[in-house]
Each structure stands twice: as C-alpha cells, then as structure tokens.
PDB file of N, CA and C in Angstrom:
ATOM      1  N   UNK A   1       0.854  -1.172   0.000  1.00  0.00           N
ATOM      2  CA  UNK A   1       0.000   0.000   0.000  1.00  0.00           C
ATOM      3  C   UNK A   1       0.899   1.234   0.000  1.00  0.00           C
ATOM      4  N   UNK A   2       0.423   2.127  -0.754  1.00  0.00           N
ATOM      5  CA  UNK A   2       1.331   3.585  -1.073  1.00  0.00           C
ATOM      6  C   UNK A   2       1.189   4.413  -0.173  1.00  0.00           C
ATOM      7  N   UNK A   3       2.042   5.240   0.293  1.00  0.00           N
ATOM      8  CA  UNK A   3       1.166   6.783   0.894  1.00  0.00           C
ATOM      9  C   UNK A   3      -0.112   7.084   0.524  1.00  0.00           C
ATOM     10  N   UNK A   4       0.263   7.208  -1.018  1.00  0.00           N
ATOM     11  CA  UNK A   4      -0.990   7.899  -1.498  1.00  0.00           C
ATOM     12  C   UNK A   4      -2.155   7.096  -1.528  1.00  0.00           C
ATOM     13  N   UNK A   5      -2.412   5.613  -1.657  1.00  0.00           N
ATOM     14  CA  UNK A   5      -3.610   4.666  -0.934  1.00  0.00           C
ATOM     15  C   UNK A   5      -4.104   5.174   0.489  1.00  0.00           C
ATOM     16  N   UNK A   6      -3.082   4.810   1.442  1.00  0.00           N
ATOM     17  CA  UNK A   6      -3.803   4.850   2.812  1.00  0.00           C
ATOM     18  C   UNK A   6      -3.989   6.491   2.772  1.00  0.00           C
ATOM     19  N   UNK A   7      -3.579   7.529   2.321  1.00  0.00           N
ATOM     20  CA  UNK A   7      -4.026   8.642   2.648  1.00  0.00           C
ATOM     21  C   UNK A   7      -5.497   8.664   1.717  1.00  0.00           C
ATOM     22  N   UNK A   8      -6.032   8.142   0.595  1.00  0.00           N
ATOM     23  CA  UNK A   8      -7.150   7.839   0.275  1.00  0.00           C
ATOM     24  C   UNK A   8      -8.320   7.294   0.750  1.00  0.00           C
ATOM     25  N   UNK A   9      -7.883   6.001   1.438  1.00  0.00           N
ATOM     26  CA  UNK A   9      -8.620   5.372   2.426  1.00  0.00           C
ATOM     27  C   UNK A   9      -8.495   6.644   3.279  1.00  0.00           C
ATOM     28  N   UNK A  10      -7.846   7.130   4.304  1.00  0.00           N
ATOM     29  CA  UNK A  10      -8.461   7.588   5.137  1.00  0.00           C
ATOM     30  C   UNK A  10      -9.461   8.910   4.813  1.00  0.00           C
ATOM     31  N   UNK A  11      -9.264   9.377   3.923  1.00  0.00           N
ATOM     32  CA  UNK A  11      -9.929  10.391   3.508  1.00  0.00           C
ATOM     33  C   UNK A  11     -11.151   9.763   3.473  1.00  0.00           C
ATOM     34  N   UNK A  12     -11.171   8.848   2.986  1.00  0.00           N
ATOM     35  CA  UNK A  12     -12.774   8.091   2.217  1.00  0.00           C
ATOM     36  C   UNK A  12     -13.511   8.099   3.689  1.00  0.00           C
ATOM     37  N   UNK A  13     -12.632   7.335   4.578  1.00  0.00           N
ATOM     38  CA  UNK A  13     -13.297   7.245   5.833  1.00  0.00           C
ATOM     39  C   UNK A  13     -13.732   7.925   6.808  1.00  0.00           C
ATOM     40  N   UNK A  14     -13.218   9.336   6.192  1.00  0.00           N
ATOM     41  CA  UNK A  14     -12.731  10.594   7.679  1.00  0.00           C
ATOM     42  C   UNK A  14     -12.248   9.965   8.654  1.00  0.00           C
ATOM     43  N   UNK A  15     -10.995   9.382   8.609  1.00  0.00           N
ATOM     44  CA  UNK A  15     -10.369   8.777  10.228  1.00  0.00           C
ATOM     45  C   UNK A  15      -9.203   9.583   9.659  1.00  0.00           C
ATOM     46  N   UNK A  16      -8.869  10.256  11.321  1.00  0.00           N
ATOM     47  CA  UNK A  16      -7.441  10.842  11.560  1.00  0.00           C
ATOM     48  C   UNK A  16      -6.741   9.722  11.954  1.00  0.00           C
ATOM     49  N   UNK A  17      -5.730  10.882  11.531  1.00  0.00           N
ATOM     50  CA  UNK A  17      -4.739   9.507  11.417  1.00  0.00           C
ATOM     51  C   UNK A  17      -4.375   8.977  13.241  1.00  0.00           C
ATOM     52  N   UNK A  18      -5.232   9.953  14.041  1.00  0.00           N
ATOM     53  CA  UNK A  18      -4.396   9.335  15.619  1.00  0.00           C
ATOM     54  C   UNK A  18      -5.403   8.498  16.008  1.00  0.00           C
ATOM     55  N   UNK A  19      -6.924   8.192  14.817  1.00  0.00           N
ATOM     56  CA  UNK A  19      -7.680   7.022  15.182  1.00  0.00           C
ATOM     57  C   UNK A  19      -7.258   5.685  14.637  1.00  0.00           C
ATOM     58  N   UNK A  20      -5.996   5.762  13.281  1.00  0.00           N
ATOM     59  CA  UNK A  20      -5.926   4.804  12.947  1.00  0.00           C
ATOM     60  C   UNK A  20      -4.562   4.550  14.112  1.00  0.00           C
ATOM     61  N   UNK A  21      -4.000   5.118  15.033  1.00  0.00           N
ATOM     62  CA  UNK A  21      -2.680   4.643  15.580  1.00  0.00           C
ATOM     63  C   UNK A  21      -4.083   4.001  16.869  1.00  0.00           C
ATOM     64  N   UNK A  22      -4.427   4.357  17.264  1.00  0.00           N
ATOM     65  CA  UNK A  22      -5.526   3.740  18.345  1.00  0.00           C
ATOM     66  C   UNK A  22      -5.797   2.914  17.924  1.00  0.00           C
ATOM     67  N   UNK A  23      -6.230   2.341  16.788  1.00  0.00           N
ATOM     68  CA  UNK A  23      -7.081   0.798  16.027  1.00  0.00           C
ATOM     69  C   UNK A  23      -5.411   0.237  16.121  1.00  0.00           C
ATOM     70  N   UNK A  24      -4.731   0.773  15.324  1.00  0.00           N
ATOM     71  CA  UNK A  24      -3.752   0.012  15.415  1.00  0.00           C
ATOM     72  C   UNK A  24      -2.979  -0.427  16.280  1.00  0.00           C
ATOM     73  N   UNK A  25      -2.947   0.101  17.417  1.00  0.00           N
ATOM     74  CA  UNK A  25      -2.167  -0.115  18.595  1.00  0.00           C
ATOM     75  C   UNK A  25      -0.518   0.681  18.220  1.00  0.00           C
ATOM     76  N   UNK A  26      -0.635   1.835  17.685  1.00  0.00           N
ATOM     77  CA  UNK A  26       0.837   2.518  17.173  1.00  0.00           C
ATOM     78  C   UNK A  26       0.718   4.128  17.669  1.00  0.00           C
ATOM     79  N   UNK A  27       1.832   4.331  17.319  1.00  0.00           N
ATOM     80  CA  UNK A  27       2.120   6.039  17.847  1.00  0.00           C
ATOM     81  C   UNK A  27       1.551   6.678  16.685  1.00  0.00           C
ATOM     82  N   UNK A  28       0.880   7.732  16.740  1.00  0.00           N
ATOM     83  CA  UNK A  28       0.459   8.502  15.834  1.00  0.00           C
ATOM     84  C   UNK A  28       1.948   9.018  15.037  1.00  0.00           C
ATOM     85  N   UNK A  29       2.976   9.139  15.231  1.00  0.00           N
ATOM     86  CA  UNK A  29       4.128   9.362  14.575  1.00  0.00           C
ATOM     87  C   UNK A  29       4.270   8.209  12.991  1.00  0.00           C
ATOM     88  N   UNK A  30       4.074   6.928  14.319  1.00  0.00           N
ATOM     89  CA  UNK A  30       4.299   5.803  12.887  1.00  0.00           C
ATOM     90  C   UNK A  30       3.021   5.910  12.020  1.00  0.00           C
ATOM     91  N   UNK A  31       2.067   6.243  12.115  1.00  0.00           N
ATOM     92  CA  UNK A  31       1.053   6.804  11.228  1.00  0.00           C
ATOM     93  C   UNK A  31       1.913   8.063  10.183  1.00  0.00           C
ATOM     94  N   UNK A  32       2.174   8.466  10.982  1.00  0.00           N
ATOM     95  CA  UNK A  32       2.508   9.731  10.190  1.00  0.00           C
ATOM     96  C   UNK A  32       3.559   9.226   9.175  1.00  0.00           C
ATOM     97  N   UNK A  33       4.547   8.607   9.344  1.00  0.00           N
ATOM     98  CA  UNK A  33       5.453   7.831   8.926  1.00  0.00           C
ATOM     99  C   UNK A  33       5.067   7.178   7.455  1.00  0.00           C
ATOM    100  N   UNK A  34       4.186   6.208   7.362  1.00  0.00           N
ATOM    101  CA  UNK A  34       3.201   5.862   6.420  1.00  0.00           C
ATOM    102  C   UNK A  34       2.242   6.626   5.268  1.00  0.00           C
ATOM    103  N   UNK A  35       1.739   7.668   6.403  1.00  0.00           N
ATOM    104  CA  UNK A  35       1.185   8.729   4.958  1.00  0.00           C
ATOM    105  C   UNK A  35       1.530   9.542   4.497  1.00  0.00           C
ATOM    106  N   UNK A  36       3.354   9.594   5.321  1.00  0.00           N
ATOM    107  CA  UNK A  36       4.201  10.582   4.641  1.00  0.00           C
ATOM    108  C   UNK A  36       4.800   9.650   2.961  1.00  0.00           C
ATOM    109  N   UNK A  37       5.079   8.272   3.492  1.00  0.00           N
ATOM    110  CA  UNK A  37       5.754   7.371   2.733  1.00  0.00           C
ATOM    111  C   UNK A  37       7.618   7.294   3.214  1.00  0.00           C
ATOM    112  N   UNK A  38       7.355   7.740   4.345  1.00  0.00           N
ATOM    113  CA  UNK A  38       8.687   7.026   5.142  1.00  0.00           C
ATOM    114  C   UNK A  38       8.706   5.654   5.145  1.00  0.00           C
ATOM    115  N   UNK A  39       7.984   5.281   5.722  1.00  0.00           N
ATOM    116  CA  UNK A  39       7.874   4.081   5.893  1.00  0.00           C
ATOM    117  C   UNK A  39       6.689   3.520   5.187  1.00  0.00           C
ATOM    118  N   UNK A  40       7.107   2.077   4.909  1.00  0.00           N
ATOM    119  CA  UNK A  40       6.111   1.181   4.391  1.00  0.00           C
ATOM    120  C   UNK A  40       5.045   0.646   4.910  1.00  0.00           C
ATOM    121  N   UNK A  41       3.472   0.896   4.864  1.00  0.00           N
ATOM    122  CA  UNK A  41       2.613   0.782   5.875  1.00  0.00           C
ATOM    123  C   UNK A  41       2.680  -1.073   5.743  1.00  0.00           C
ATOM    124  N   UNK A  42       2.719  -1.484   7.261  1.00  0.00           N
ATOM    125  CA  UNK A  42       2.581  -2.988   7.458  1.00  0.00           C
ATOM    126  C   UNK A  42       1.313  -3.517   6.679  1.00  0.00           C
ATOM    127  N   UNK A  43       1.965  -4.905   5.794  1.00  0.00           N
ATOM    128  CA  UNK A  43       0.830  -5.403   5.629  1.00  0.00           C
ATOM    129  C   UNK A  43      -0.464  -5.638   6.146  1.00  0.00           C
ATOM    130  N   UNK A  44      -0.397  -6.080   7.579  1.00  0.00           N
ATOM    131  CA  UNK A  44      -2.039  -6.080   8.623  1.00  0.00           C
ATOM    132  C   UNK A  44      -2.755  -4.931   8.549  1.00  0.00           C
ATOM    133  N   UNK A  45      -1.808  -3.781   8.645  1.00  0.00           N
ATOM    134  CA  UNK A  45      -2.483  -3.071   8.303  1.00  0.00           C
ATOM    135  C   UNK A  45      -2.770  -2.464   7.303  1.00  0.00           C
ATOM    136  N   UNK A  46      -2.150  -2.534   5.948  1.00  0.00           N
ATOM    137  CA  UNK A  46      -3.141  -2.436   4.918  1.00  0.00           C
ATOM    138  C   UNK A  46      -4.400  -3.402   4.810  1.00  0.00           C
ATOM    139  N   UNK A  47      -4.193  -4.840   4.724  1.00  0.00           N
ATOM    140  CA  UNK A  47      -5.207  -5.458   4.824  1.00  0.00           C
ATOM    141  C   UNK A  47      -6.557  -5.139   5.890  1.00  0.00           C
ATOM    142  N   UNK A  48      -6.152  -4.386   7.225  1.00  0.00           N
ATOM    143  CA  UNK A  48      -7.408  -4.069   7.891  1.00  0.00           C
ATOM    144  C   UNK A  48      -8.361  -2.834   7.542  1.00  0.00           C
ATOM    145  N   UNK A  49      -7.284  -1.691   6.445  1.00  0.00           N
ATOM    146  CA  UNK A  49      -7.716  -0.556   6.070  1.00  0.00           C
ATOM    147  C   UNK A  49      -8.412  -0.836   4.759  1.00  0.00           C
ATOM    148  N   UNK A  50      -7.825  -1.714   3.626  1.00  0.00           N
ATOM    149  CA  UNK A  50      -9.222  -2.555   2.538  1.00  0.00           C
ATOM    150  C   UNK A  50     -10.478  -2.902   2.928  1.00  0.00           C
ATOM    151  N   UNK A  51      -9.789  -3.867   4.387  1.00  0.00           N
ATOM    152  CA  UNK A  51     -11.294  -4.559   4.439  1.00  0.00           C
ATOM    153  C   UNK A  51     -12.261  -3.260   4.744  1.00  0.00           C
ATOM    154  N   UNK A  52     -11.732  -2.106   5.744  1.00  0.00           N
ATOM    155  CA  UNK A  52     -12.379  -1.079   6.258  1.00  0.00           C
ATOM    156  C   UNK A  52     -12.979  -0.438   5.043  1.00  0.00           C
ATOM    157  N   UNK A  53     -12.147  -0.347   3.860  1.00  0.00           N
ATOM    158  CA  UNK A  53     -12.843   0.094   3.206  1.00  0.00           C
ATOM    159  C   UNK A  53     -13.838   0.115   2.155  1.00  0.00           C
ATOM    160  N   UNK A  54     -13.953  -1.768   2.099  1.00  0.00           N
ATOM    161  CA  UNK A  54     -14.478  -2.261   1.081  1.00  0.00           C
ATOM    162  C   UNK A  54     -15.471  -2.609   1.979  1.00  0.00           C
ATOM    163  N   UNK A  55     -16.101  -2.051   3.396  1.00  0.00           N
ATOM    164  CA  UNK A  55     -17.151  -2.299   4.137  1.00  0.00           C
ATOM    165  C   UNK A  55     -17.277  -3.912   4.469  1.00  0.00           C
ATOM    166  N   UNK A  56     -16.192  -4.304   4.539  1.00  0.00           N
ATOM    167  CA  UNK A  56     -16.369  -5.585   5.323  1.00  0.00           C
ATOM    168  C   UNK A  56     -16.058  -5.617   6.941  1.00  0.00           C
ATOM    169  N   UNK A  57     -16.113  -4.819   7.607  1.00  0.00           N
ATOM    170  CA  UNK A  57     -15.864  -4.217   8.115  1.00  0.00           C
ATOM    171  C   UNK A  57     -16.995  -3.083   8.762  1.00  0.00           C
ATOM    172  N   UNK A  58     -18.489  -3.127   9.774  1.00  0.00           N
ATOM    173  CA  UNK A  58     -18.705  -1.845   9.918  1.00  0.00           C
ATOM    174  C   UNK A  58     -18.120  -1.286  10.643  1.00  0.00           C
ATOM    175  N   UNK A  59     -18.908   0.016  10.552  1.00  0.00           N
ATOM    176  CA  UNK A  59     -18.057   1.289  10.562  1.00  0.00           C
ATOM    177  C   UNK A  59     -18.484   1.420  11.858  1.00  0.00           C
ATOM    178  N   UNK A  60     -19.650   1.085  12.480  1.00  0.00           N
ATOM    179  CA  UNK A  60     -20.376   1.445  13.777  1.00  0.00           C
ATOM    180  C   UNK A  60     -19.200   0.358  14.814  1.00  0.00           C
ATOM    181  N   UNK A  61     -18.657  -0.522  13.849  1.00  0.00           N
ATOM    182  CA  UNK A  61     -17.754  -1.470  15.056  1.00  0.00           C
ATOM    183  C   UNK A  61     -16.748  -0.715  15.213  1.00  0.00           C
ATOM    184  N   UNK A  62     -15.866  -0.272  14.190  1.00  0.00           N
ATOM    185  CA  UNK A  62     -14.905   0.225  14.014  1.00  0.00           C
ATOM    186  C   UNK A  62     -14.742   1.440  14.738  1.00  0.00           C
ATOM    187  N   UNK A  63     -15.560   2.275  14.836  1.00  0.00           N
ATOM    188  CA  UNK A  63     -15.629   3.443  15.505  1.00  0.00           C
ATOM    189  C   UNK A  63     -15.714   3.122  16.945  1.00  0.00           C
ATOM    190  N   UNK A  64     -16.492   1.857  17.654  1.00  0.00           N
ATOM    191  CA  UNK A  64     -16.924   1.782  18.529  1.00  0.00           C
ATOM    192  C   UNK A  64     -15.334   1.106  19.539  1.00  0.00           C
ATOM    193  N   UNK A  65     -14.630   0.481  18.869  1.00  0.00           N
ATOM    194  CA  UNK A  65     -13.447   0.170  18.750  1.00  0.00           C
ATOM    195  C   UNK A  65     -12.064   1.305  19.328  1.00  0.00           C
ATOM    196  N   UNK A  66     -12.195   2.308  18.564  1.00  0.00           N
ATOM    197  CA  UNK A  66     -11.346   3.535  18.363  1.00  0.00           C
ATOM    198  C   UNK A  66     -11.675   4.387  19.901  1.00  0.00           C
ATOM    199  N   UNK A  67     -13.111   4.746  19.797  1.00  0.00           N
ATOM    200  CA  UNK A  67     -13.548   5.194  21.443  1.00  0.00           C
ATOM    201  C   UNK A  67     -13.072   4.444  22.564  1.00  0.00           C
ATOM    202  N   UNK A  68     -13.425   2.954  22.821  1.00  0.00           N
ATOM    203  CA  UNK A  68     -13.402   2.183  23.886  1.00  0.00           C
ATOM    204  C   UNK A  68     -11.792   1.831  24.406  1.00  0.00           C
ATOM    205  N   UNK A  69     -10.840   1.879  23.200  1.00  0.00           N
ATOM    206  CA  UNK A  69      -9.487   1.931  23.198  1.00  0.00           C
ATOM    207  C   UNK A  69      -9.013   2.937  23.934  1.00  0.00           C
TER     208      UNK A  69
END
C-alpha cells in the first residue's frame, strides 16, 4: 500500500490519522510515517484498512473500537 492509498482510504473514511494509531495499537508518529511514505505501511495493516474500506468491516464497530481503546 502507497502513501498515497492509505491517505485515500483515510480520507474516504474521515479517520485521523491518531484514530488509525488507536485501532492500530501505534504512535500517531508511525502513522505519520506511512502517509508521509517514510515508511512502508505494514501489511495487517493495509489489509485491515481494505477490508475497512471495502465495508467488510462496519463502521459502527470500528468506531466503537477507536472510542473504547
């Protein structure tokens, strides 16, 4: 997955990026890292940001997820 993917996905989703370091269990830095294209976003987590976005995945879990974290 590219920078420019996961910064798509998240757009699509409206998730900041310090909700995807919360889902993910990461520092909002290594987020940042990823949609800068420093770094290469981990496979798991591309695969959890597809499924998120191809709605396999709801959104009411996902969110509910991000809060309770």
């Amino acid at each position: 997955m590219t920078a420019a993917e996961i910064n798509a996905i998240l757009g699509r989703l409206k998730m900041r990026q310090t909700d995807l370091a919360v889902l993910a269990s990461v520092t909002a830095r290594s987020v940042n890292n990823w949609t800068s294209g420093r770094w290469p976003v981990p496979r798991p987590i591309a695969i959890l940001l597809r499924a998120i976005d191809q709605g396999r995945i709801p959104d009411e879990w996902l969110f509910d997820q991000v809060r309770t974290t």
